[in-house]
Protein backbone atom coordinates (compact mmCIF):
# COMPACT_ATOMS: atom_id res chain seq x y z
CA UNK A 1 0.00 0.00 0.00
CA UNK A 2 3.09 2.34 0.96
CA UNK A 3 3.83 1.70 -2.71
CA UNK A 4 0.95 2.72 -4.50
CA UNK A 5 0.92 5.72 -2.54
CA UNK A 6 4.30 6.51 -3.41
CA UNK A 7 3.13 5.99 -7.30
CA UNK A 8 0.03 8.46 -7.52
CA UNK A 9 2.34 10.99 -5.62
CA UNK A 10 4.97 11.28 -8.32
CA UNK A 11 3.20 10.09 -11.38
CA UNK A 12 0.15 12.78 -12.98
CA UNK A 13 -2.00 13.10 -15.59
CA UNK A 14 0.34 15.39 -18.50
CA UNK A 15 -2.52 17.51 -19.98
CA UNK A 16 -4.68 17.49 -16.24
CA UNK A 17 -1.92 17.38 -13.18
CA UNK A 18 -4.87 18.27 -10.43
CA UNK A 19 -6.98 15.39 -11.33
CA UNK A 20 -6.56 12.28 -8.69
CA UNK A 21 -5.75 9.34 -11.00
CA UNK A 22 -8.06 6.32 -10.70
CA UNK A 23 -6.26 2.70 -9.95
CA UNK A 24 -7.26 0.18 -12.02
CA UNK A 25 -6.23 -2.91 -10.09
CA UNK A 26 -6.62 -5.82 -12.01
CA UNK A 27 -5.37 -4.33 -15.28
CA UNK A 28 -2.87 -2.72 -12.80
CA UNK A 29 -2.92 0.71 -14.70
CA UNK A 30 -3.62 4.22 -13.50
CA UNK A 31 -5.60 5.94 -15.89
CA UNK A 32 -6.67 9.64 -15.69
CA UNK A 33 -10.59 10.05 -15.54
CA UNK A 34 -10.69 13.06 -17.39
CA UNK A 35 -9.10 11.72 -20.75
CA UNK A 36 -8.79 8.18 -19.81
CA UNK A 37 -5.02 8.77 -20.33
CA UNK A 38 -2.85 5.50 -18.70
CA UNK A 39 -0.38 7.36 -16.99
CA UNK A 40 1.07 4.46 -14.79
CA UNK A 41 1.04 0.78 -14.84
CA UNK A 42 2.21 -2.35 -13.00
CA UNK A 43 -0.14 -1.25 -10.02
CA UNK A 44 0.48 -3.85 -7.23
CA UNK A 45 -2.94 -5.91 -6.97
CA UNK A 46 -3.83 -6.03 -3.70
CA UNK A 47 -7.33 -7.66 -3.97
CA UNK A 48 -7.78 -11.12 -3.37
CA UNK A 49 -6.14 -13.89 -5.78
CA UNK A 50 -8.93 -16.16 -7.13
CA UNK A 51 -8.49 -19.44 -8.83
CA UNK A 52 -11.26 -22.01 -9.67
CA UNK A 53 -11.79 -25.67 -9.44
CA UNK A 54 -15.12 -26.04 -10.39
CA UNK A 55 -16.39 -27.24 -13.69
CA UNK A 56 -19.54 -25.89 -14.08
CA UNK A 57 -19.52 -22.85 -16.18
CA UNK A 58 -21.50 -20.58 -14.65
CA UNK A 59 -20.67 -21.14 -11.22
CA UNK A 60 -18.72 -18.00 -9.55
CA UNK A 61 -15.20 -18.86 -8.77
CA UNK A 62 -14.17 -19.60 -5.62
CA UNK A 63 -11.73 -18.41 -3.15
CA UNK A 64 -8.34 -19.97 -3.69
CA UNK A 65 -6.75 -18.97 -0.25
CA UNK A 66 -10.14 -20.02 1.66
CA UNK A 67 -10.87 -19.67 5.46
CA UNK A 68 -8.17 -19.13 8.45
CA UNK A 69 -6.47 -22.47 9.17
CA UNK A 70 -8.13 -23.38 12.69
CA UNK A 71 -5.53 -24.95 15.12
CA UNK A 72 -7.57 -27.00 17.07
CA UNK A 73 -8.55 -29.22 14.02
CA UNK A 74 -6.09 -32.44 13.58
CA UNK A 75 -6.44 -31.88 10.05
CA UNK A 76 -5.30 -28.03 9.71
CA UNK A 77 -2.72 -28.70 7.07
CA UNK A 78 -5.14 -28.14 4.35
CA UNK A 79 -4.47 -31.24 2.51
CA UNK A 80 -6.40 -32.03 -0.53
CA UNK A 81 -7.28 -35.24 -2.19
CA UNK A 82 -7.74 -34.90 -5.89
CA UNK A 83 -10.60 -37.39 -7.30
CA UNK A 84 -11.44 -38.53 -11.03
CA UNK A 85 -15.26 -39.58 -11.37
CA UNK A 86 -15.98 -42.97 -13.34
CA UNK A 87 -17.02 -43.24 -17.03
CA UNK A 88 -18.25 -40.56 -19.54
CA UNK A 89 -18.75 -38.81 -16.16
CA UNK A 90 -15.38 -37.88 -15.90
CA UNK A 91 -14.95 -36.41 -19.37
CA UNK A 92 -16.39 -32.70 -20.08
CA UNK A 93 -17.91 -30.84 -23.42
CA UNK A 94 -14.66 -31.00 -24.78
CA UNK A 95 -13.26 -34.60 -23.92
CA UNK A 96 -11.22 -33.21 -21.01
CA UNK A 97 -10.67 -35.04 -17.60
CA UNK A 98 -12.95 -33.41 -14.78
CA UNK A 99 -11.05 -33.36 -11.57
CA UNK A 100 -13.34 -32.69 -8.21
CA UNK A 101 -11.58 -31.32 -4.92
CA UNK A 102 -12.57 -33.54 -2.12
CA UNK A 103 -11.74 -32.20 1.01
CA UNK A 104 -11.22 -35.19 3.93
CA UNK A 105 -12.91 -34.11 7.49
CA UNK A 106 -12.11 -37.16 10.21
CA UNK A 107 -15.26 -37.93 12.49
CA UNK A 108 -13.42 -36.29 15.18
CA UNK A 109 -12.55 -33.18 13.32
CA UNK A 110 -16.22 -33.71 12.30
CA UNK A 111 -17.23 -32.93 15.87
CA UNK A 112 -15.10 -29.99 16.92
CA UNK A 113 -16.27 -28.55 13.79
CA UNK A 114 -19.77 -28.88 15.01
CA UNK A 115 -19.13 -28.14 18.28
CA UNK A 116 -17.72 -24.54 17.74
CA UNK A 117 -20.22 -23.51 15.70
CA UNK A 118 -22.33 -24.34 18.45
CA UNK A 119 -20.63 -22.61 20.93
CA UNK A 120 -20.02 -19.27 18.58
CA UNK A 121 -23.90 -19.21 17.95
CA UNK A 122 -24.23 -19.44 21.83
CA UNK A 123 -22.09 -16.77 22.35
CA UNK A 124 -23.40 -14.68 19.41
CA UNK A 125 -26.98 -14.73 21.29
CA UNK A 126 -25.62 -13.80 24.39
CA UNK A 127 -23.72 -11.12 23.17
CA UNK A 128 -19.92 -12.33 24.36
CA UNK A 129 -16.86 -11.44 23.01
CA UNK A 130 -14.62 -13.64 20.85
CA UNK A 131 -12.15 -14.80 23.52
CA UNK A 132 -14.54 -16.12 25.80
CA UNK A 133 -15.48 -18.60 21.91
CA UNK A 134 -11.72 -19.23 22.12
CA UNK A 135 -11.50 -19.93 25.61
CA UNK A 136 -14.45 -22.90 25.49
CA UNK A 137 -13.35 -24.36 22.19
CA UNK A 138 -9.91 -25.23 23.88
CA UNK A 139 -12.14 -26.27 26.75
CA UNK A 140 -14.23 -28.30 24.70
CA UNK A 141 -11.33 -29.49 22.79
CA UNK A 142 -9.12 -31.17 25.49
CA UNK A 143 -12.66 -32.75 26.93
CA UNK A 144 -12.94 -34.11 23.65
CA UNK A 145 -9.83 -35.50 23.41
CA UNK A 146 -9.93 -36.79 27.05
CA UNK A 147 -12.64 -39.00 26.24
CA UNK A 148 -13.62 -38.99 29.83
CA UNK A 149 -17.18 -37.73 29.53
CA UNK A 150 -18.61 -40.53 27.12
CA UNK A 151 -22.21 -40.56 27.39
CA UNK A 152 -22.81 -36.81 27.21
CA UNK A 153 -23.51 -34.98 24.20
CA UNK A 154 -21.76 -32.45 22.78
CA UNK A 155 -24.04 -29.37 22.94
CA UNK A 156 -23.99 -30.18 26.66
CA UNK A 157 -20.44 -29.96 26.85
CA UNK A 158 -20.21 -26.80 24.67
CA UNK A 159 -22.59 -25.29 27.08
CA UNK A 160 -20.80 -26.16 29.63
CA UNK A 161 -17.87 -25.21 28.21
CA UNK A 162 -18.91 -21.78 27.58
CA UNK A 163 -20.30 -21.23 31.27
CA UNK A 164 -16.59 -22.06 32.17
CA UNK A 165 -14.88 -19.88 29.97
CA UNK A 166 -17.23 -16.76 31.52
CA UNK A 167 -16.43 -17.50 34.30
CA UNK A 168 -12.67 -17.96 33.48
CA UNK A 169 -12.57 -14.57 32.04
CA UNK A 170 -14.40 -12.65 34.33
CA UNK A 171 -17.76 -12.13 32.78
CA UNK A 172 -20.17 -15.14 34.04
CA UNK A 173 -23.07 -15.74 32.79
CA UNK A 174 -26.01 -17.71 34.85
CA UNK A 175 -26.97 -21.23 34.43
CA UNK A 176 -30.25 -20.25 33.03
CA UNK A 177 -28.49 -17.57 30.70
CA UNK A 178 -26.76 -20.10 28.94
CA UNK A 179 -29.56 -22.69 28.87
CA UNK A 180 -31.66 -19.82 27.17
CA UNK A 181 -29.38 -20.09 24.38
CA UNK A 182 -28.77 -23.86 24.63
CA UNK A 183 -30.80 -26.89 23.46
CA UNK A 184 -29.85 -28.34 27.08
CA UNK A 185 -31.53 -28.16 30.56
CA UNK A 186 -30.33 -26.28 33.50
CA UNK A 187 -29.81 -29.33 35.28
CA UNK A 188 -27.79 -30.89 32.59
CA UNK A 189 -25.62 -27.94 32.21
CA UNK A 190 -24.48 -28.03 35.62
CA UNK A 191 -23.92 -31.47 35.86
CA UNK A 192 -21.55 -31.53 32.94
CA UNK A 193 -20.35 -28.41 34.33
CA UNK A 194 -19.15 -30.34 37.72
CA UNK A 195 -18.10 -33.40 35.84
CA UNK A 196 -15.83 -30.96 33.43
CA UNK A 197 -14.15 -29.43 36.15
CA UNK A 198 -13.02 -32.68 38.28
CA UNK A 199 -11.83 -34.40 35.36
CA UNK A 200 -10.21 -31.34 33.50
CA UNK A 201 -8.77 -30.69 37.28
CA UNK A 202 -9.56 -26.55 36.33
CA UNK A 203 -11.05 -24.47 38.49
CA UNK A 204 -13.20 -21.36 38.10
CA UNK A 205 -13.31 -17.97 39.98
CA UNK A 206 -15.98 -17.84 42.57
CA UNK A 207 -18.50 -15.17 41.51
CA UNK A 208 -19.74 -11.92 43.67
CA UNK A 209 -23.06 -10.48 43.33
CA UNK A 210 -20.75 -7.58 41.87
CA UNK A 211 -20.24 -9.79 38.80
CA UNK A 212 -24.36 -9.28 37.69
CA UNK A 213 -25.19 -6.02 39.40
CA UNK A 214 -24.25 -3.95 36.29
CA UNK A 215 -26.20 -6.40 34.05
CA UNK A 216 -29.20 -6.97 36.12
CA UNK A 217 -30.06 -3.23 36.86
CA UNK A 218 -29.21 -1.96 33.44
CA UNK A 219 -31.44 -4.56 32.14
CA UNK A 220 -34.26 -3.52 34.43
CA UNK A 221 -33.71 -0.08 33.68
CA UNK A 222 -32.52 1.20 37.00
CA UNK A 223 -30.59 4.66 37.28
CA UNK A 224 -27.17 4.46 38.67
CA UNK A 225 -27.85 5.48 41.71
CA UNK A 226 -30.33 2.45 42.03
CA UNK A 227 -27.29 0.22 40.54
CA UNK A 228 -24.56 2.13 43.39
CA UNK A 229 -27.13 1.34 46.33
CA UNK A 230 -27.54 -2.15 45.77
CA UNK A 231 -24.17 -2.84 45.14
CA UNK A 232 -23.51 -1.52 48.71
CA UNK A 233 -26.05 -3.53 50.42
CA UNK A 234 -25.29 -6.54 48.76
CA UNK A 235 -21.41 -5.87 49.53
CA UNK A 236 -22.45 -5.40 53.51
CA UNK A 237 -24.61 -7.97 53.60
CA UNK A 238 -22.45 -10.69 52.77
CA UNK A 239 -19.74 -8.88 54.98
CA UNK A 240 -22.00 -8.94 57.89
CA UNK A 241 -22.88 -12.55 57.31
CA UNK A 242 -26.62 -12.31 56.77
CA UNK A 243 -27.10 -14.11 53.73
CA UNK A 244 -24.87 -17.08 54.36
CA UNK A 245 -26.09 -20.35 52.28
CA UNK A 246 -27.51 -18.18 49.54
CA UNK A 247 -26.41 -18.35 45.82
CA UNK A 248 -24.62 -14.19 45.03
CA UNK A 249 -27.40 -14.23 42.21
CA UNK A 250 -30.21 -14.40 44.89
CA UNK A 251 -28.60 -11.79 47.20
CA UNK A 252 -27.34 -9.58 44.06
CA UNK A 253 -31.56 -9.56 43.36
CA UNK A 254 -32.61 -8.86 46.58
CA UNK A 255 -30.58 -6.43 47.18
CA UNK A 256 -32.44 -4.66 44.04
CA UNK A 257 -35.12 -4.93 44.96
CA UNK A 258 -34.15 -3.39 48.87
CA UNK A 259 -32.63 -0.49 46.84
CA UNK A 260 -35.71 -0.21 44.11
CA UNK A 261 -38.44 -0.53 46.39
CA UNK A 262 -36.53 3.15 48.57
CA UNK A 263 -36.03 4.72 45.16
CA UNK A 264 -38.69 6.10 42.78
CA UNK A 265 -38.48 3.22 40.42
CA UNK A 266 -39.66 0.49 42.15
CA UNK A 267 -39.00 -3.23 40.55
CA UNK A 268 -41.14 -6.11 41.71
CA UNK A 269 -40.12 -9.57 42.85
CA UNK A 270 -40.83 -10.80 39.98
CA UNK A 271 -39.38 -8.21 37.38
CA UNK A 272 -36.31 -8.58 39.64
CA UNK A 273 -36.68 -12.69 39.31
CA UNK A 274 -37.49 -12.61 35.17
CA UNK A 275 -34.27 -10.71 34.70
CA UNK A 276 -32.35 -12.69 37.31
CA UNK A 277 -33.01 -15.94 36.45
CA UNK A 278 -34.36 -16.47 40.06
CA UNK A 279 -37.54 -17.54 41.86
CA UNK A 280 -39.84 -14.84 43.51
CA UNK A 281 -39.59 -16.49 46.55
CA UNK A 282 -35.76 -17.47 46.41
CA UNK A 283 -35.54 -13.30 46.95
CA UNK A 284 -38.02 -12.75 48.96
CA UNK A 285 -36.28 -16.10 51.62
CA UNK A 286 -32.96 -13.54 51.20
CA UNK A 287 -34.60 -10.00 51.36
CA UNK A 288 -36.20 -11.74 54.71
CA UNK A 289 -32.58 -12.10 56.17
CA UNK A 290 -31.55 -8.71 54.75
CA UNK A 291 -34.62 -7.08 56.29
CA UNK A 292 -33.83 -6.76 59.70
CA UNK A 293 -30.50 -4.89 59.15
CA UNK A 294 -32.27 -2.63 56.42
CA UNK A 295 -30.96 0.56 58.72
CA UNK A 296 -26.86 -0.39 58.40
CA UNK A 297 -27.24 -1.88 54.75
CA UNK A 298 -28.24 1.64 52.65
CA UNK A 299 -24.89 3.88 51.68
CA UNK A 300 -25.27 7.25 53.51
CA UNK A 301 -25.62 9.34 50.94
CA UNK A 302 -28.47 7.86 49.57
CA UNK A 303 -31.75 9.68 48.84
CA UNK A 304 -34.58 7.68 50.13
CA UNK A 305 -37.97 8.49 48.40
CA UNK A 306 -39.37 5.77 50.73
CA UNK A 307 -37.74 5.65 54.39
CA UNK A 308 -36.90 2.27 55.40
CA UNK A 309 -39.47 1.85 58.14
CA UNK A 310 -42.21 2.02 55.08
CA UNK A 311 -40.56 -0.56 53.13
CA UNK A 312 -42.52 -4.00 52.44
CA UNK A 313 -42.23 -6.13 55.13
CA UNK A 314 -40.91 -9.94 53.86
């Protein structure tokens, strides 16, 4: 490119020296638009090279370099087996040999392949970035190769796979997240989970209601001073040990709704719950142990539109 830039600086149009020249890239010409004067040629090309196999005339020619070679295939050498079909079959118009390119996929390459594109339309629908794709497809890979979770199927284990990788880089998704966007049950997930993470000897971060807060509320709509205030009481309730035993998705939604229900927006249970991935009543069991402290849990400088002692009793 540092090239052809070098060209149209030094080479111009005789009769029209203003006029940008035009590159002409596959006759690899510059040519003047105003008198259609070649001024230049031997334009590097630097579109894509194209070459066809096919034998069908009016087929559009395929790419000759094709896709990125993908490392975790066995078969990412690109090799190519060249076939000859029997009989007048193998002869075209003009008495020519017809040669097809076969490409050779091994049952096991077979299955990654299937696999990732599971997990990358997973992670499409939920929005995640393509590390966290990278991330479960060497998880799902070295399962694969393990052979230790025969039985399964694969979309469970690239579900799996993917909750682990969320986790692994800091953005975790819930079990009920995933199985949105999976063809597997909750319960499945999280049994393959478990069984991944024994045999694959890997461990995950544990996750803080922090991890959702920013999720959940923006979801629900919440203003950021909604978002700050149940951060806090979430934070303080699990540092004053009043929520011990519950899940940090259960506490992260009751403290949103603690912090909703003193604002002017207030959520429901159940709007909480939808968004959450929780059970009414699995927030209203924590709010009750929350409840009692309501007084320590709010930040100071928050502006209550409805004083704790006029909050909804659990």
């Amino acid at each position: 490119m540092e090239e052809l830039i070098l060209i149209s600086a030094v080479v111009a149009c005789p009769s029209h020296p203003d006029t940008p020249l035009v590159e002409d890239y596959h006759a690899g010409d510059m040519i003047c638009p105003e008198c259609g004067l070649v001024v230049g040629d031997r334009v590097i090309d630097v579109g894509s090279e194209w070459r066809t196999f096919s034998n069908e005339k009016n087929a559009k020619d395929a790419s000759r370099v094709g896709a990125a070679e993908n490392t975790l295939l066995e078969g990412g050498d690109l090799s190519t087996m060249i076939a000859v079909g029997p009989g007048d079959r193998a002869l075209d118009d003009n008495g020519r040999s017809i040669y097809k390119n076969r490409r050779q996929v091994s049952s096991s390459d077979r299955a990654l392949l299937n696999a990732f594109r599971e997990i990358s339309q997973m992670a499409e629908r939920l929005n995640l970035p393509h590390m966290i794709v990278e991330r479960a497809n060497t998880l799902f890979k070295q399962v694969h190769e393990g052979k230790s979770l025969k039985g399964r199927s694969n979309d469970a284990i690239a579900s799996a796979c993917l909750y682990i990788a969320c986790r692994q880089e800091g953005v975790p998704r819930t079990f009920k997240e995933i199985c949105a966007v999976s063809k597997i049950s909750k319960k499945e997930i999280g049994r393959v989970f478990k069984l991944i993470l024994k045999n694959l000897e890997t461990n995950v971060e544990l996750i803080t209601t922090g991890d959702f807060m920013s999720r959940f509320c923006s979801n629900l709509g919440l203003h950021q001073s909604v978002q700050k205030a149940a951060t806090f009481i979430a934070k303080k309730a699990v540092d004053l040990d009043l929520v011990s035993g519950r899940s940090p998705i259960s506490v992260a939604a009751a403290a949103i709704y603690m912090a909703s229900q003193a604002s002017d927006d207030k959520k429901s249970a159940k709007d909480i719950g939808d968004i959450a991935g929780v059970a009414e009543v699995t927030i209203r069991q924590s709010y009750k142990q929350m409840y009692p402290k309501a007084h320590t849990l709010f930040p100071e400088d928050f502006k209550f539109v409805t004083p704790i002692e006029q909050l909804p009793p659990p």
